[in-house]
PDB file of N, CA and C in Angstrom:
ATOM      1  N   UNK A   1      -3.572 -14.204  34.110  1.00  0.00           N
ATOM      2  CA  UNK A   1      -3.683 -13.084  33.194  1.00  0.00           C
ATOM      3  C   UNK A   1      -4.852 -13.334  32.248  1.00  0.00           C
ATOM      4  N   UNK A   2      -5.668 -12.680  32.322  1.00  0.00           N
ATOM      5  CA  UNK A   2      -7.111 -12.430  31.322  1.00  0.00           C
ATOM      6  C   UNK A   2      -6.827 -11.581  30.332  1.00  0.00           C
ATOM      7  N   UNK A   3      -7.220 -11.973  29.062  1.00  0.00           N
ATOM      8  CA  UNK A   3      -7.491 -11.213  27.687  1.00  0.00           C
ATOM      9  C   UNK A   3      -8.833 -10.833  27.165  1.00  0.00           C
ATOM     10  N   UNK A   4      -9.470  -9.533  26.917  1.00  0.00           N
ATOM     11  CA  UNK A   4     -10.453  -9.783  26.396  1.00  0.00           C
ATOM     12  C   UNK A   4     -11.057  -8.954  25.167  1.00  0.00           C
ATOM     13  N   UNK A   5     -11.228  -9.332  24.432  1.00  0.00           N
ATOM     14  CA  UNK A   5     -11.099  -8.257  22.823  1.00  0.00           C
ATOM     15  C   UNK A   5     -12.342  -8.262  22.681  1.00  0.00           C
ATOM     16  N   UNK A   6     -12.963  -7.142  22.597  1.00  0.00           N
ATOM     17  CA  UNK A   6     -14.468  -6.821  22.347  1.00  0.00           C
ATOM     18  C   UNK A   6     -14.573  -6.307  20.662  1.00  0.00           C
ATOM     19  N   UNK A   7     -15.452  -6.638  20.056  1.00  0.00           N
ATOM     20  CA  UNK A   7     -16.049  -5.907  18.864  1.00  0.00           C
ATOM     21  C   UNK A   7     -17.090  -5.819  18.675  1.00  0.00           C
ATOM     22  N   UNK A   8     -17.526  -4.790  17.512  1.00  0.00           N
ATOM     23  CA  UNK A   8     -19.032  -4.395  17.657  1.00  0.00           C
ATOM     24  C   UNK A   8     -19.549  -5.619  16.778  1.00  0.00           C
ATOM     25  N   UNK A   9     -21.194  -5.731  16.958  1.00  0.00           N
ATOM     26  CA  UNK A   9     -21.664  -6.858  16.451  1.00  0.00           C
ATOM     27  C   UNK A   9     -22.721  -5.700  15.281  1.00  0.00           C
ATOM     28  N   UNK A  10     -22.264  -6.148  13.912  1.00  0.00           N
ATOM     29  CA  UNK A  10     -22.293  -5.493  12.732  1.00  0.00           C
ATOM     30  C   UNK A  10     -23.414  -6.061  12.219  1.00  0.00           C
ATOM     31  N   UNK A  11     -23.233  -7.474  11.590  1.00  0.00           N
ATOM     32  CA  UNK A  11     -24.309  -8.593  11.303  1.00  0.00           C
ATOM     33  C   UNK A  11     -24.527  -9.711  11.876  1.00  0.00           C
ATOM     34  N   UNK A  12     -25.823  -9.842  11.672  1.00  0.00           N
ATOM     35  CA  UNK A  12     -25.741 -11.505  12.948  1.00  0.00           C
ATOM     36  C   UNK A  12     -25.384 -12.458  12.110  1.00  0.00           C
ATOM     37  N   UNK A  13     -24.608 -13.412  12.918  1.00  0.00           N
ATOM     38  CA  UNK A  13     -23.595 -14.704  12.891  1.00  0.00           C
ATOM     39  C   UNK A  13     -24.238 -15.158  12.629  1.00  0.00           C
ATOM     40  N   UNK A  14     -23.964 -16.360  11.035  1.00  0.00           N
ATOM     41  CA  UNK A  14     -24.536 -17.515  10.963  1.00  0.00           C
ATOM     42  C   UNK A  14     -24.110 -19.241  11.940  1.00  0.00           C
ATOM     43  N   UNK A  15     -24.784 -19.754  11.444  1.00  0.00           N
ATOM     44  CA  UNK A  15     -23.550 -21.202  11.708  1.00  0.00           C
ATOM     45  C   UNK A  15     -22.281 -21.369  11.561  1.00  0.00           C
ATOM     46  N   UNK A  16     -22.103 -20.700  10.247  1.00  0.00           N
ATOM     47  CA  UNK A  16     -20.480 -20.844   9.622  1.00  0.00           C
ATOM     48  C   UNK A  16     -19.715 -19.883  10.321  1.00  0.00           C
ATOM     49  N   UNK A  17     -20.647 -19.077  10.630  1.00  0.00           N
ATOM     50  CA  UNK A  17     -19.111 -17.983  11.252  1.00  0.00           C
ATOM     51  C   UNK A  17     -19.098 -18.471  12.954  1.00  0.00           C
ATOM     52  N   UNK A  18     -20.166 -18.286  13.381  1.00  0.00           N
ATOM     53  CA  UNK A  18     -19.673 -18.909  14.772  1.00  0.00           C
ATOM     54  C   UNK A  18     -18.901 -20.572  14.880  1.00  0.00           C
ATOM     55  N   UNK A  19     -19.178 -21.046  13.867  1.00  0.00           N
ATOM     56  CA  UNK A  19     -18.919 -22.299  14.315  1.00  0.00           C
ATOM     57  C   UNK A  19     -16.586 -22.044  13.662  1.00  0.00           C
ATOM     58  N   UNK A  20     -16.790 -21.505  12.444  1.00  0.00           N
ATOM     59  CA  UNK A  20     -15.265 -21.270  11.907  1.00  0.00           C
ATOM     60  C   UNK A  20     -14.561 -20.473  12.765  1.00  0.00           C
ATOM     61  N   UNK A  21     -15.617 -19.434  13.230  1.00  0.00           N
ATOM     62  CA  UNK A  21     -14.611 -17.981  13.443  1.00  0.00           C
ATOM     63  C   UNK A  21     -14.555 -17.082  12.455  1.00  0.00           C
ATOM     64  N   UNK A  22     -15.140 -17.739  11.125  1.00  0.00           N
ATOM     65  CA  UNK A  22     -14.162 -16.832   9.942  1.00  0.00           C
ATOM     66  C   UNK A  22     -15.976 -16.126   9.605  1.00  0.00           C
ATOM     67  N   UNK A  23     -15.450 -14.474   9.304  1.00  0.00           N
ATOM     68  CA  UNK A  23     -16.637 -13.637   8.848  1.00  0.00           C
ATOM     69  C   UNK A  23     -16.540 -13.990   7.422  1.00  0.00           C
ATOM     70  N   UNK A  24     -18.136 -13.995   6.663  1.00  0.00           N
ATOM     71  CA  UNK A  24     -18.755 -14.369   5.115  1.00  0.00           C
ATOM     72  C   UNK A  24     -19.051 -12.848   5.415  1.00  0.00           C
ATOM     73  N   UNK A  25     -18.131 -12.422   4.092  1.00  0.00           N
ATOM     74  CA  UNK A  25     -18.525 -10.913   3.326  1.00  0.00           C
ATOM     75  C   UNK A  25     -19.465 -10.845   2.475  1.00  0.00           C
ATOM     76  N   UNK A  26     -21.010  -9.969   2.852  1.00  0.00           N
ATOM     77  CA  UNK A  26     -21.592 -10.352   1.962  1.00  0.00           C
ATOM     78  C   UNK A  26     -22.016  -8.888   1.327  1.00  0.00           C
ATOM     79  N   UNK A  27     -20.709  -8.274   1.107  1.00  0.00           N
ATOM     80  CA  UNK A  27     -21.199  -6.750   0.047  1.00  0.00           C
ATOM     81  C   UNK A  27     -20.232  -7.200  -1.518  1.00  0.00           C
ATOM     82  N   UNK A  28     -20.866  -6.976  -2.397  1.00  0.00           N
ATOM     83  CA  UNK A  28     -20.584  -7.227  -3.605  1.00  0.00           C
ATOM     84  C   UNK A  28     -19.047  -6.637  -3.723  1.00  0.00           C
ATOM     85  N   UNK A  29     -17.692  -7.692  -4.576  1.00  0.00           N
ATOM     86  CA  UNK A  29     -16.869  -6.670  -4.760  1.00  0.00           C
ATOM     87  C   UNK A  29     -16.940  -5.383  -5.460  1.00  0.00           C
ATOM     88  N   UNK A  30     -17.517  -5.031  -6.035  1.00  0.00           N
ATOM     89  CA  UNK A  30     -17.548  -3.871  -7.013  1.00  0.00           C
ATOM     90  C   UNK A  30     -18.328  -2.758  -5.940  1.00  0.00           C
ATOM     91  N   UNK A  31     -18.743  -2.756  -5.329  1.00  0.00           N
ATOM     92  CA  UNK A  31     -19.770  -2.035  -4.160  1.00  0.00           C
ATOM     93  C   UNK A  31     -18.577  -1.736  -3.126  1.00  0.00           C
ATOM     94  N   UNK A  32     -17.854  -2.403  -2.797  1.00  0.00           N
ATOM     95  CA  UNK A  32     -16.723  -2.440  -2.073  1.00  0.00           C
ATOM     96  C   UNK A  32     -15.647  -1.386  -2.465  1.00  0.00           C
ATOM     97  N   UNK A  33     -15.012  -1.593  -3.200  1.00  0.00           N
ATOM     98  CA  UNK A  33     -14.167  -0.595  -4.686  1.00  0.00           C
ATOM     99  C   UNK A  33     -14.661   0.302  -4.321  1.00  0.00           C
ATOM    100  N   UNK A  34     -16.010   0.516  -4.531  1.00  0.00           N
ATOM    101  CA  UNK A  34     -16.940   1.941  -5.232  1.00  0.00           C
ATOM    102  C   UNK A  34     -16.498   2.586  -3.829  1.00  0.00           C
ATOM    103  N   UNK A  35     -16.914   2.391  -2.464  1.00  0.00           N
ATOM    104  CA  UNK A  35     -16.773   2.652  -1.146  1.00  0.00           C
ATOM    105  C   UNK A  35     -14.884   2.909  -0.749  1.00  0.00           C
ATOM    106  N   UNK A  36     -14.750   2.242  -1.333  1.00  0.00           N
ATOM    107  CA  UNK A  36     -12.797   2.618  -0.946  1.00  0.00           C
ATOM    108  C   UNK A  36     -12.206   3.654  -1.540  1.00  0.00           C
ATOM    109  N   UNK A  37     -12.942   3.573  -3.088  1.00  0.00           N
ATOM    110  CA  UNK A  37     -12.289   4.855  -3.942  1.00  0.00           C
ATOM    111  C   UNK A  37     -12.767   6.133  -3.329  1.00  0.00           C
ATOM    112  N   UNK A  38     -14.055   6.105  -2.900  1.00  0.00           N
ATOM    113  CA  UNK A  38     -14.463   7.341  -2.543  1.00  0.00           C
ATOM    114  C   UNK A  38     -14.000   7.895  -1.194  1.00  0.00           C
ATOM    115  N   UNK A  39     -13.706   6.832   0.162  1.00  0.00           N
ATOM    116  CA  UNK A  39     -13.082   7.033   0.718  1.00  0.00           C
ATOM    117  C   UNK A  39     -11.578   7.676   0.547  1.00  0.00           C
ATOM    118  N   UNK A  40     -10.726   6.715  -0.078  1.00  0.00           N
ATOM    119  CA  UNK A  40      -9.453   7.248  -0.149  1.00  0.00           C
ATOM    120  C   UNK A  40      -9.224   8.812  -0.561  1.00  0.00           C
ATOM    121  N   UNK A  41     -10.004   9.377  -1.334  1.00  0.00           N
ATOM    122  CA  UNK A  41     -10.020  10.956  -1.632  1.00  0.00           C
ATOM    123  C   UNK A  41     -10.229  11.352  -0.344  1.00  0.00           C
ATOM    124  N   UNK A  42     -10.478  10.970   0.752  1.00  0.00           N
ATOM    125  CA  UNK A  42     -10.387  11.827   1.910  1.00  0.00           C
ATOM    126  C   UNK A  42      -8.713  11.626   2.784  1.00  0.00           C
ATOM    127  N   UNK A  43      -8.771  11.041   2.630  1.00  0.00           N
ATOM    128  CA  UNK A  43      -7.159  10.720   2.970  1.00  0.00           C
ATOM    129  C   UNK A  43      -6.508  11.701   2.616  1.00  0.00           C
ATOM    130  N   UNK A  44      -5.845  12.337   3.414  1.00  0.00           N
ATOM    131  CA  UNK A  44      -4.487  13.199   3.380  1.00  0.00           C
ATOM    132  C   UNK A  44      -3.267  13.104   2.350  1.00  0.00           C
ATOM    133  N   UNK A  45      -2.980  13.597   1.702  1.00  0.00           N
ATOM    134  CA  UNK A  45      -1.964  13.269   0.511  1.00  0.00           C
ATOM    135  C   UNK A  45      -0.144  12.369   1.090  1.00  0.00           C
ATOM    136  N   UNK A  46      -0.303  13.238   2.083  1.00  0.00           N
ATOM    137  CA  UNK A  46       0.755  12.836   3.139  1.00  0.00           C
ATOM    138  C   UNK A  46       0.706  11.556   4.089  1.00  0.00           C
ATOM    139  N   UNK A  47      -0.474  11.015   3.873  1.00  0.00           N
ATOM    140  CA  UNK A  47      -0.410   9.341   4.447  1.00  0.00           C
ATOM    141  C   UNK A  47      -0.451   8.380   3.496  1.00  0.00           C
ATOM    142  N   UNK A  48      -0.368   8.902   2.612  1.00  0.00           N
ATOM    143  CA  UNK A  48      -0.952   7.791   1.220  1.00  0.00           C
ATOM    144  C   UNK A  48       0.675   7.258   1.046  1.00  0.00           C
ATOM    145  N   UNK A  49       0.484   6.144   0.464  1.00  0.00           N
ATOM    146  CA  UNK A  49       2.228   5.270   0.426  1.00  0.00           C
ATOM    147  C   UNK A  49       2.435   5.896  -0.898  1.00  0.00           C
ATOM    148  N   UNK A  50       4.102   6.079  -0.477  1.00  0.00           N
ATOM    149  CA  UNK A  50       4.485   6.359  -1.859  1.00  0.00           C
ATOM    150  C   UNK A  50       5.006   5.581  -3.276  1.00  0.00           C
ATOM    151  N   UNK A  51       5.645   5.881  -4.093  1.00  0.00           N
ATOM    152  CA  UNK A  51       6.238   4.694  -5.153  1.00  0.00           C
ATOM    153  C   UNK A  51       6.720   3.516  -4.956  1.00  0.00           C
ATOM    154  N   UNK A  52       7.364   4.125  -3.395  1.00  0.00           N
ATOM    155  CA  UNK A  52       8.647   3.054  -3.205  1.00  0.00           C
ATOM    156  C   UNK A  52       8.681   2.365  -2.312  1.00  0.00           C
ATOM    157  N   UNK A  53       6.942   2.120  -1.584  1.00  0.00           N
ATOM    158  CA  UNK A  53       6.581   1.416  -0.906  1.00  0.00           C
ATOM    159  C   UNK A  53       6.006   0.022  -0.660  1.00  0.00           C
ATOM    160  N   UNK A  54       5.523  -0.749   0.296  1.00  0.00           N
ATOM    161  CA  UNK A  54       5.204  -2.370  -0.316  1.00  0.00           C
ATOM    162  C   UNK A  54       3.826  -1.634  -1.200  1.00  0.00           C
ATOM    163  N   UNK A  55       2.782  -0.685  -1.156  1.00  0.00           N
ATOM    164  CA  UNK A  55       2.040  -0.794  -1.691  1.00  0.00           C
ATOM    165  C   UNK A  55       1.551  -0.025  -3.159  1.00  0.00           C
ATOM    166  N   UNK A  56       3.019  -0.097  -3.551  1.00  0.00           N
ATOM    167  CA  UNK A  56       3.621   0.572  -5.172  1.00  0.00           C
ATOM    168  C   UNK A  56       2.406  -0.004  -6.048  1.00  0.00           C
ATOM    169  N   UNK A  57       1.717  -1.026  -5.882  1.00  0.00           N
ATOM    170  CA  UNK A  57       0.822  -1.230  -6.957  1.00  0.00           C
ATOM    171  C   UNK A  57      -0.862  -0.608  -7.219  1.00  0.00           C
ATOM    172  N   UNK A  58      -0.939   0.185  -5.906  1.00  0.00           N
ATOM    173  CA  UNK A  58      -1.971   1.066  -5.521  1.00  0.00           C
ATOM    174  C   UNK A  58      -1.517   2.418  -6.393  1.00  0.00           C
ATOM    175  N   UNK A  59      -3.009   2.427  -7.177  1.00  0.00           N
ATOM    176  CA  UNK A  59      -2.533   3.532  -7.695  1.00  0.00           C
ATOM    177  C   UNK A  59      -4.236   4.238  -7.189  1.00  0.00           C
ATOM    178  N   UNK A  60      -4.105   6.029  -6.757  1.00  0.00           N
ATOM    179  CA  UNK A  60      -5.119   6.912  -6.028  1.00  0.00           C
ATOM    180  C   UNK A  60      -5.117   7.872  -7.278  1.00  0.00           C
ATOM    181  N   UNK A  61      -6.470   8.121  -7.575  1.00  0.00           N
ATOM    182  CA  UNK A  61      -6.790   8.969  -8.404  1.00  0.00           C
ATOM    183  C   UNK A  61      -7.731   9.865  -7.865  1.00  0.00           C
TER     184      UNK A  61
END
């Protein structure tokens, strides 16, 4: 039985990531935020978690 998980190649791999595995994020947190908040206003009101969910500490404005 063969497995094979493809993904797109976004930024090129340094040493550290090919050699760990593990991806280095390199967009500022606050740049990040800025990109999620504006996203989430597209989101449907009806997928967003509610009060009483694990993600009660998310608050969407």
């Amino acid at each position: 039985h063969w497995h094979i998980e493809l993904q797109p190649l976004i930024e090129t791999w340094g040493g550290c990531e090919k050699g760990s595995g593990v991806h280095i994020v390199t967009v500022k947190p606050e740049d990040a935020a800025n990109k999620l908040r504006k996203n989430l206003k597209r989101i449907p009101y009806s997928l967003k978690p509610s009060s009483t969910s694990a993600c009660s500490n998310t608050h969407y404005k």
